[in-house]
Protein backbone atom coordinates (compact mmCIF):
# COMPACT_ATOMS: atom_id res chain seq x y z
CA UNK A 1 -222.97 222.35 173.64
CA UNK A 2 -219.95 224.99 172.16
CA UNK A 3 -216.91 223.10 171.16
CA UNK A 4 -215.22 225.93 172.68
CA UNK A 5 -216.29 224.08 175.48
CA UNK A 6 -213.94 221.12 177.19
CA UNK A 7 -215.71 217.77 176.48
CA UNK A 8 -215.87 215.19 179.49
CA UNK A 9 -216.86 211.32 179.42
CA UNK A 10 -216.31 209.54 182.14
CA UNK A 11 -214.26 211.35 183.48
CA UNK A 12 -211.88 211.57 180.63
CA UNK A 13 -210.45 215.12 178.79
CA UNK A 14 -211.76 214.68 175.22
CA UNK A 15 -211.10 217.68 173.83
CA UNK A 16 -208.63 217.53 171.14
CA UNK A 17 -206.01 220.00 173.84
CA UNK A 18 -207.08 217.04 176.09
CA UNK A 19 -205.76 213.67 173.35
CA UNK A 20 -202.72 215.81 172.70
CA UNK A 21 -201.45 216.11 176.62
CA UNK A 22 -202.46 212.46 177.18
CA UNK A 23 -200.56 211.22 174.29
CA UNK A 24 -197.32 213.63 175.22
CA UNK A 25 -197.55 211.99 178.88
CA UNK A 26 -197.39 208.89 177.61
CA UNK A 27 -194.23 209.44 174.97
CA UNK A 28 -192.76 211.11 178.39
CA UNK A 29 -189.55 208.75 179.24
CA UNK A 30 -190.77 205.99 182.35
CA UNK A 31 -188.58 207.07 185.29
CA UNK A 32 -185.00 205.39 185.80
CA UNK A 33 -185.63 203.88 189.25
CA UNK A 34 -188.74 201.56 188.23
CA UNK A 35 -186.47 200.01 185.72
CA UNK A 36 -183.63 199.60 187.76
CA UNK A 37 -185.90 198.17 190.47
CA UNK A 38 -187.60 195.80 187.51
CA UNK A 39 -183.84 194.94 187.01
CA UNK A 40 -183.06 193.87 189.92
CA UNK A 41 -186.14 191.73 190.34
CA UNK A 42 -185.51 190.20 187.58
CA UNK A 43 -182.03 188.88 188.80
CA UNK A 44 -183.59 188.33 191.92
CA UNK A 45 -186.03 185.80 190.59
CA UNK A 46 -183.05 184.17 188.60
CA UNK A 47 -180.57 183.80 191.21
CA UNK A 48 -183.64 182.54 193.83
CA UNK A 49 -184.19 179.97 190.57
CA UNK A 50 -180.96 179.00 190.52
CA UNK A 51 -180.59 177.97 193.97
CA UNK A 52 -183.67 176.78 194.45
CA UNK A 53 -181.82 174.14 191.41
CA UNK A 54 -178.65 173.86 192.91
CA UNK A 55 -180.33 172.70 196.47
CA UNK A 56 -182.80 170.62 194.82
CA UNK A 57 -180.11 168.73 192.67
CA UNK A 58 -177.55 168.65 195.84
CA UNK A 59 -180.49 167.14 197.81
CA UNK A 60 -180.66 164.40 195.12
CA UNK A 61 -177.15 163.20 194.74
CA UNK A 62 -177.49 163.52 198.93
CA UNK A 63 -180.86 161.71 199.50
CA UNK A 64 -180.48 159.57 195.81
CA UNK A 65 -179.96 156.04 195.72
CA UNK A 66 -176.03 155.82 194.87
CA UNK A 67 -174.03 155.81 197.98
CA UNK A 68 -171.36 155.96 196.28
CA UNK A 69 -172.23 159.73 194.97
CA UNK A 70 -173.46 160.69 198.70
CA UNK A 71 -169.82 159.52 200.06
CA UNK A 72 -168.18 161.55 196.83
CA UNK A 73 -170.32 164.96 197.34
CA UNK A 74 -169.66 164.68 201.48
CA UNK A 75 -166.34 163.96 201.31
CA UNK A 76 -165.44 166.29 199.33
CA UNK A 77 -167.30 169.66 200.72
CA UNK A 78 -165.75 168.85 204.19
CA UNK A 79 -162.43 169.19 202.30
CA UNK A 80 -163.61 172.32 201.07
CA UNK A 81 -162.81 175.81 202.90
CA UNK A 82 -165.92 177.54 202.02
CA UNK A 83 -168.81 174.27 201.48
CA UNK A 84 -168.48 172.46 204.47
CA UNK A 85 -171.68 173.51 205.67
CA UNK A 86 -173.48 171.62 202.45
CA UNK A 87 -173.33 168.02 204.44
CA UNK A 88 -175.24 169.26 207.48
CA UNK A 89 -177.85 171.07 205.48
CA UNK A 90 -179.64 167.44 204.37
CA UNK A 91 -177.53 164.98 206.86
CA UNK A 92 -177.43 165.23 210.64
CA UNK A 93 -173.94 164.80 212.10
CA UNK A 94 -174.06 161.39 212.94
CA UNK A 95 -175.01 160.43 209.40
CA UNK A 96 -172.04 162.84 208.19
CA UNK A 97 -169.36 160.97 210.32
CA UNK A 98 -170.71 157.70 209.76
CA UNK A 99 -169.69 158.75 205.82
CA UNK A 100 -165.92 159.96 206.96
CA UNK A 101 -165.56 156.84 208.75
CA UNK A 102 -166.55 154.66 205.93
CA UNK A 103 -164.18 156.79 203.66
CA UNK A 104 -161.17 157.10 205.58
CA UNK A 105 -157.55 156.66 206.12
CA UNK A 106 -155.63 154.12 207.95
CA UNK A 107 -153.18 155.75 210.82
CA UNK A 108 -149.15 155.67 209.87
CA UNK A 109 -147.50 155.84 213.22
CA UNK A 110 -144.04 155.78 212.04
CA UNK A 111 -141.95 158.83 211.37
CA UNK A 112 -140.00 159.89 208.49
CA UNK A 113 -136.21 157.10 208.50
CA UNK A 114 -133.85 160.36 207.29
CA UNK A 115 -131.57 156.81 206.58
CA UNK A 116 -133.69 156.23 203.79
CA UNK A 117 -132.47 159.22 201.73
CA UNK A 118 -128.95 158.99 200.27
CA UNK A 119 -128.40 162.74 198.50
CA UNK A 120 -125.21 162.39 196.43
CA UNK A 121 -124.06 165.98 195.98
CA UNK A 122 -121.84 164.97 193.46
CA UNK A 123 -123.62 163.18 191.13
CA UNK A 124 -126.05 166.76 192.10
CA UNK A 125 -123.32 168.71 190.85
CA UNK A 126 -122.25 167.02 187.60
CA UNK A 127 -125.81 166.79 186.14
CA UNK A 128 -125.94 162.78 186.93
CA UNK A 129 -129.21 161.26 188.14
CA UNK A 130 -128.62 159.31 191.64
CA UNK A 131 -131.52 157.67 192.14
CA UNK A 132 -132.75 154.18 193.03
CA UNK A 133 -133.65 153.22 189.28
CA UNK A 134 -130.85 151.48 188.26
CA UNK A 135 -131.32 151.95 184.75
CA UNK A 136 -131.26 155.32 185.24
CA UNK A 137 -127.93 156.18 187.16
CA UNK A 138 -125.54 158.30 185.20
CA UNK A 139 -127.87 159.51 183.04
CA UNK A 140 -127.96 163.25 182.86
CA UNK A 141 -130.95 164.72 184.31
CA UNK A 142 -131.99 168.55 184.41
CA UNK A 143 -132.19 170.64 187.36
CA UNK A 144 -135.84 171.09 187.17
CA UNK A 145 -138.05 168.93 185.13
CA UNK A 146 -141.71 169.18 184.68
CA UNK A 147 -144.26 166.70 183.51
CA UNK A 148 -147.48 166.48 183.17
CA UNK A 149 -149.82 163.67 184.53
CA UNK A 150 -153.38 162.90 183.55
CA UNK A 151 -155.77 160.88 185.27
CA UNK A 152 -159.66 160.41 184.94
CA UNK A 153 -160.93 163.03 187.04
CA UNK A 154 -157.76 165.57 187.20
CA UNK A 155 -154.85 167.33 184.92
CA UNK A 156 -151.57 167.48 187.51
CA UNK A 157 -148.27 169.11 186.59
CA UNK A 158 -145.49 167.49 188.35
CA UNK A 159 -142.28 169.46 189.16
CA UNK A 160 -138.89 167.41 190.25
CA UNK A 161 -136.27 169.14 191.71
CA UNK A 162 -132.95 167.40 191.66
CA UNK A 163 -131.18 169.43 194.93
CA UNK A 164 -133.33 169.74 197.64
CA UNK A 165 -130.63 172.31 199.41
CA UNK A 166 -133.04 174.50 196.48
CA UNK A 167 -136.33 174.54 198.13
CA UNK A 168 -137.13 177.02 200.58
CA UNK A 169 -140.27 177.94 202.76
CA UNK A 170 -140.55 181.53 201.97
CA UNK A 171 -143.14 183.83 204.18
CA UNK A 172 -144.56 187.48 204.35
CA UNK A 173 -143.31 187.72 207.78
CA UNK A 174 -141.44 190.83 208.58
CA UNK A 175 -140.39 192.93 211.78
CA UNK A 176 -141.59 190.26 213.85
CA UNK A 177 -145.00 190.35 212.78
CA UNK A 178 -147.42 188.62 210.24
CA UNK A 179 -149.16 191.37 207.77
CA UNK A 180 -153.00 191.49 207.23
CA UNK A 181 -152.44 190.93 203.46
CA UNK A 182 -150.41 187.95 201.92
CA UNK A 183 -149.23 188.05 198.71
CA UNK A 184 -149.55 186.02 195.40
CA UNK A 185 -147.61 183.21 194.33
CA UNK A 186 -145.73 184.56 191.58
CA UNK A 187 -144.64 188.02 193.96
CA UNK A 188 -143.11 185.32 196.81
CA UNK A 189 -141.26 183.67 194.36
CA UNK A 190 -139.62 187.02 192.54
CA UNK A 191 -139.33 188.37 195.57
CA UNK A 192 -137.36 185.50 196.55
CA UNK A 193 -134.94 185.03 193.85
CA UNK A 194 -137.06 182.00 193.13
CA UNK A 195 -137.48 180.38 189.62
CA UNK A 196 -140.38 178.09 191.04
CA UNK A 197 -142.97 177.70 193.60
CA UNK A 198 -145.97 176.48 195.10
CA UNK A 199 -148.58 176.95 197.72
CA UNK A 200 -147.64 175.45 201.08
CA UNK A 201 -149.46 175.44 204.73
CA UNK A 202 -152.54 176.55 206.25
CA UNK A 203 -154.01 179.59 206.91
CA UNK A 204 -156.84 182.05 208.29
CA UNK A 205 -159.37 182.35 205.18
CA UNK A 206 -161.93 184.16 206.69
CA UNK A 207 -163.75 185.50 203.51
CA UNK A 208 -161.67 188.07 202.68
CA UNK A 209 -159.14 186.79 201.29
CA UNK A 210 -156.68 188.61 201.93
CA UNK A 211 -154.21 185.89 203.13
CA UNK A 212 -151.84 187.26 205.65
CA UNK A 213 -152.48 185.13 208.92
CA UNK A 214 -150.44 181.34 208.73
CA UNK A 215 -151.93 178.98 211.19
CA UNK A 216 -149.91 176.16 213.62
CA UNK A 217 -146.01 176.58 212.94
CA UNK A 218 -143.72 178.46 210.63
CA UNK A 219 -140.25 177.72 209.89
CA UNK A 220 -138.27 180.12 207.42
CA UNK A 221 -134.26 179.32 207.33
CA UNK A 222 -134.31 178.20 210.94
CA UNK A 223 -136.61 180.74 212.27
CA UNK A 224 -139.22 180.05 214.29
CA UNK A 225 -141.29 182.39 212.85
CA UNK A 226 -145.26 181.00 214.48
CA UNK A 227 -145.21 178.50 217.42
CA UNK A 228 -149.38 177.67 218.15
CA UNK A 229 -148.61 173.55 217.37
CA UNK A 230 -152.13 172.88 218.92
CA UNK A 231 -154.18 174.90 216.90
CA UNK A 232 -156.44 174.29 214.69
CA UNK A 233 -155.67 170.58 215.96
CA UNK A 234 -154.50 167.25 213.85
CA UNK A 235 -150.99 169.63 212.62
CA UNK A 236 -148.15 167.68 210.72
CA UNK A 237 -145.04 169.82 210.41
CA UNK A 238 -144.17 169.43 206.60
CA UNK A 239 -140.14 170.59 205.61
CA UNK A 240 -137.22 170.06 205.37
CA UNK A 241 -134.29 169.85 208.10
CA UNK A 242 -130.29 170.84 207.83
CA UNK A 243 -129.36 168.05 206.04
CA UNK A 244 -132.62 168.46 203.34
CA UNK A 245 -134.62 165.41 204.17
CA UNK A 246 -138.43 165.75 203.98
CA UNK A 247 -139.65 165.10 207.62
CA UNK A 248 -143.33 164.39 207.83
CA UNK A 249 -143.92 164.32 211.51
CA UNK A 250 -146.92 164.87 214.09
CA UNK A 251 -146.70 167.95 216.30
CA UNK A 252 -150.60 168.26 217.59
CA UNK A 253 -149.39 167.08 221.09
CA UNK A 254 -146.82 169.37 221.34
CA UNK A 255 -146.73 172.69 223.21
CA UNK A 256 -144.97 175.76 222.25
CA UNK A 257 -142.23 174.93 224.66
CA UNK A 258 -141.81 171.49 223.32
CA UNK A 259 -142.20 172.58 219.22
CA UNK A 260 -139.06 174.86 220.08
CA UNK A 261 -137.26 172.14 221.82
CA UNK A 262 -138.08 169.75 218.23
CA UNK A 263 -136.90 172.49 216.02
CA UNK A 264 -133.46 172.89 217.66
CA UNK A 265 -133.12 169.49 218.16
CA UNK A 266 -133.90 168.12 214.74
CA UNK A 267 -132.59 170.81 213.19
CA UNK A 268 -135.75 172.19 211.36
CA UNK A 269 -134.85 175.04 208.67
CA UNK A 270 -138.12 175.30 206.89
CA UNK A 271 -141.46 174.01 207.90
CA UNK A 272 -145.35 174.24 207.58
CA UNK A 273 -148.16 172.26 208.81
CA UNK A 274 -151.38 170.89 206.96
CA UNK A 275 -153.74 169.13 209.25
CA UNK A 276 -155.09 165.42 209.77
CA UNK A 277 -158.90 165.60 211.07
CA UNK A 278 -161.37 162.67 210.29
CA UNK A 279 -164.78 164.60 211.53
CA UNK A 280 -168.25 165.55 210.20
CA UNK A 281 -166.79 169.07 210.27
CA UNK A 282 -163.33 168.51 208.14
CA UNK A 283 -162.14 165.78 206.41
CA UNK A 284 -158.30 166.63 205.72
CA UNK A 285 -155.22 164.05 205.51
CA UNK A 286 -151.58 164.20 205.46
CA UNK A 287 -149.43 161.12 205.07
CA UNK A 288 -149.23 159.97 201.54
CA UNK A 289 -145.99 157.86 201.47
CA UNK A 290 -144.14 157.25 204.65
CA UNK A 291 -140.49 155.11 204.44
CA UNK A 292 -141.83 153.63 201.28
CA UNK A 293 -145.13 152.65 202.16
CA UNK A 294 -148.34 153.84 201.05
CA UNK A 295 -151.23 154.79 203.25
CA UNK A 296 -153.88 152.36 203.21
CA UNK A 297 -157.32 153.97 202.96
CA UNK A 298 -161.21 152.95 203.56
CA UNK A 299 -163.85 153.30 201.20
CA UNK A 300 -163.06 156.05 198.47
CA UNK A 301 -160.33 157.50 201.58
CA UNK A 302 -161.49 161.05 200.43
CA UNK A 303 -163.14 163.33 198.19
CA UNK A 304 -162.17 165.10 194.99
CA UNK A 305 -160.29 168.39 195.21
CA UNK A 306 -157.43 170.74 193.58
CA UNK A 307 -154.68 169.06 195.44
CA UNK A 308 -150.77 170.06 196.18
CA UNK A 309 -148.63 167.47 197.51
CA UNK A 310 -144.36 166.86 198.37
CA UNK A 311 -142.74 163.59 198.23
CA UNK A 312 -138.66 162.96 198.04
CA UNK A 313 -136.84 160.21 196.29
CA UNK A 314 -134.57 158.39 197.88
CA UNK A 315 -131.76 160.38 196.08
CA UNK A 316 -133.14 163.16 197.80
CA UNK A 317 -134.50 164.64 194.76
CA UNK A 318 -137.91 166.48 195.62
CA UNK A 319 -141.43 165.99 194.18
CA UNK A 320 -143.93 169.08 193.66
CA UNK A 321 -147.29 168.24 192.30
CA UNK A 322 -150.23 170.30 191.27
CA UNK A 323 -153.39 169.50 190.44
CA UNK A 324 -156.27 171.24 189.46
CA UNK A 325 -159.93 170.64 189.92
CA UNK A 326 -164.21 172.15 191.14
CA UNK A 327 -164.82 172.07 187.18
CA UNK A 328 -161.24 173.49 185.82
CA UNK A 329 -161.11 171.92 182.51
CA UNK A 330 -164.21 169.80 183.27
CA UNK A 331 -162.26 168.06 186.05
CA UNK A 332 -163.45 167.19 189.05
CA UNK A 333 -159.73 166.85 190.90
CA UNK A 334 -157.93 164.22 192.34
CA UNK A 335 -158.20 162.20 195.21
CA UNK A 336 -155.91 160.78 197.72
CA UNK A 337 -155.60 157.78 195.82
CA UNK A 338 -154.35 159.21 193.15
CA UNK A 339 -151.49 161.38 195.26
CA UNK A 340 -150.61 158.31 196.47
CA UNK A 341 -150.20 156.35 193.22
CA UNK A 342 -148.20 159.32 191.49
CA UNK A 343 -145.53 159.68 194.40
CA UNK A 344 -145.16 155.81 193.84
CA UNK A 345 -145.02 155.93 190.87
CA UNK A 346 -142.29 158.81 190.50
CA UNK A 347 -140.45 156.94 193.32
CA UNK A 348 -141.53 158.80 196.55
CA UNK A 349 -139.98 157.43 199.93
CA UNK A 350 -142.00 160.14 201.90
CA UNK A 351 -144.76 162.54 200.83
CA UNK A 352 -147.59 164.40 202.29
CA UNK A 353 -150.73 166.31 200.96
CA UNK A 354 -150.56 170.17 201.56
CA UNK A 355 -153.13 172.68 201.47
CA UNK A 356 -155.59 172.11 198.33
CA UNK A 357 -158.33 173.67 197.07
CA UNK A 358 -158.98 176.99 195.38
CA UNK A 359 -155.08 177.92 197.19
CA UNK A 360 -153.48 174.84 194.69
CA UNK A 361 -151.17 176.78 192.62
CA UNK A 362 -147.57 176.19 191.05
CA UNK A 363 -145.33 178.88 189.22
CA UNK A 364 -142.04 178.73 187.12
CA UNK A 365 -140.21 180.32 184.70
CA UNK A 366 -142.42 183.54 184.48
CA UNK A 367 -145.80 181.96 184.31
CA UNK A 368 -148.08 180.05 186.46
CA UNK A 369 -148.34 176.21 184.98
CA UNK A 370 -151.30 175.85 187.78
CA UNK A 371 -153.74 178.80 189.05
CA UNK A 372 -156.62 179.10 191.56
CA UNK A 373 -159.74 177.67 190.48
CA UNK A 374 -161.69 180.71 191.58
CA UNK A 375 -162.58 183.24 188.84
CA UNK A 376 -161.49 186.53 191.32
CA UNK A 377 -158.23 184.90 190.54
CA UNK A 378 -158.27 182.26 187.90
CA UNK A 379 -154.78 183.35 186.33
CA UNK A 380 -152.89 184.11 189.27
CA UNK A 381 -152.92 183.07 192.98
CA UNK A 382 -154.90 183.81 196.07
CA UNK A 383 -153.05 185.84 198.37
CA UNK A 384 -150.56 184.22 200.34
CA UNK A 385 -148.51 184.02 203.41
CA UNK A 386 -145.91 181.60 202.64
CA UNK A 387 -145.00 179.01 199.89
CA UNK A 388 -142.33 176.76 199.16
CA UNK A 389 -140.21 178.17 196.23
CA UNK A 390 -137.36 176.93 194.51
CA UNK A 391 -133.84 179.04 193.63
């Protein structure tokens, strides 16, 4: 045969023309889209791996032998806005509540005694400390002090506020209406004339996070500025009235009609509401401190979150505590236990637990001393439609 002639075995171009176009095909670049689709496979595979772990571990702590790790990890996802649904993917609802009930918190029927709070605006005024520690009276004491408490599980940062006349409830409401988008922390403080502030209250997190919507009441220097008392259920109004004492009180039996009737006749200037609800759907508490006694709990009495709490002395002097938490710092967060034993401890008469979580924040002087746990926002805030701030 001529080697003029194109060669053929099996099919195959073995002419030396014939090498040289097979080799340049296969120095030819492989086309972008299979290796973006090999890409994505790849991270497909390793996030299915990963939650394939995640359930598989979850399932163990759930179905394990500790209890007292079952009652931890369900307790605290129903505190959670975004995991409650973990519980009821390896425990029916029965089993769910029979864990709440073991790990609740006694009922305080009493209301806030305003008696109970002596504010001297004098001792205010000329830098004096007024309070109930004896060895402390006539000592000067700063405006705003902040401290920071440790515990096992949790960092906290503790802000005390010597005139409560300072603390505000500060809200994105304008022209009569509530905005889709709330704002940060540190821009409701500013925008205030606030040194100080934290997160306060309830509201719509639907995923987006954009933080506009309040839920239940709203109370900004006397205005009634959202009157739904009955909804989401289980509300506490938390604020302050005319005369600055903290009033912890139950409004989930009100209506409208009758939460305007309360404001005007207590005197209400600026209030919130966090919500009470024992269930195997939430698991959310309120009273800490009320007249000097502490809420008794069941069990563990609730999971471990980022936390944000209130209490006032009986000098009227206000307590604002932080805490942070869902593996900030390695920390797991704080319970309701250890609200409790810090507002005693810093000589709370009355005190109640706000809205926690991933919203727990606290800003002053210029900086946040507390941020979201969340890494979208992990220096600053979520958005936000209200807060209690300090001028």
């Amino acid at each position: 045969m001529s080697e003029s002639k194109v060669r053929i075995y099996r099919g195959e171009d073995l002419s030396s023309s014939g090498v040289e176009i097979k080799r340049r095909n296969s120095l030819k670049p492989k086309k972008k889209g299979n290796i973006f689709l090999r890409i994505l496979a790849v991270i497909g595979v390793t996030l299915a791996a990963l939650l394939i772990g995640v359930y598989l571990i979850v399932g163990l702590i759930v179905k394990g032998p500790s209890p007292s790790a079952k009652q931890l990890l369900v307790t605290t996802v129903l505190e959670s806005g975004a995991l409650k649904f973990v519980a009821g993917m390896y425990l029916s609802p029965a089993e769910v509540q029979e864990i709440v009930n073991q790990n609740s918190m006694a009922p305080m029927d009493d209301d806030v005694d305003p008696s109970l709070i002596k504010i001297d605006y004098n001792a205010i005024n000329s830098g004096g400390d007024s309070s109930s520690d004896s060895s402390s009276v006539g000592k000067k004491e700063d405006p705003i002090q902040v401290i920071d408490v440790s515990g096992r599980t949790f960092a906290a940062t503790l802000m005390i506020i010597k005139d409560p006349s300072r603390i505000s409830l500060e809200t994105v409401y304008q022209n009569g209406s509530w905005p889709e988008v709330g704002k940060p922390l540190d821009k409701l403080v500013t925008d205030a004339g606030a040194v100080a502030g934290i997160n306060g209250g309830i509201y719509n997190q639907d995923g987006t996070l954009k933080g506009g919507h309040p839920l239940g009441i709203v109370v900004s220097h006397g205005q009634i500025q959202m009157n739904n008392p009955q909804y989401p259920g289980g509300l506490y109004l938390i604020g302050f009235d005319e005369n600055n004492i903290l009033i912890i009180k139950s409004i989930a039996n009100m209506s409208s009609a009758d939460f305007k009737t309360y404001v005007e006749t207590a005197k209400i200037r600026d209030a919130c509401v966090f919500q009470e609800a024992n269930d195997d759907k939430n698991n959310h508490f309120v009273q800490l401190v009320i007249n000097g006694e502490a809420r008794e709990m069941n069990g563990m009495g609730s999971g471990l979150n980022p936390r944000t709490a209130i209490g006032q002395r009986a000098d009227g002097a206000v307590l604002l505590l932080v805490t942070d938490g869902r593996g900030a710092d390695s920390h797991l967060g704080a319970s309701a236990s250890d609200l409790i034993n810090i507002m005693m401890e810093y000589g709370a008469v009355n005190a109640a637990n706000l809205d926690g979580g991933s919203s727990s924040c606290m800003y002053y002087d210029g900086k946040y001393l507390k941020t979201s746990v969340t890494f979208k926002v992990s220096h600053a805030s979520w958005y936000l439609p209200l807060a209690f701030v300090v001028k």
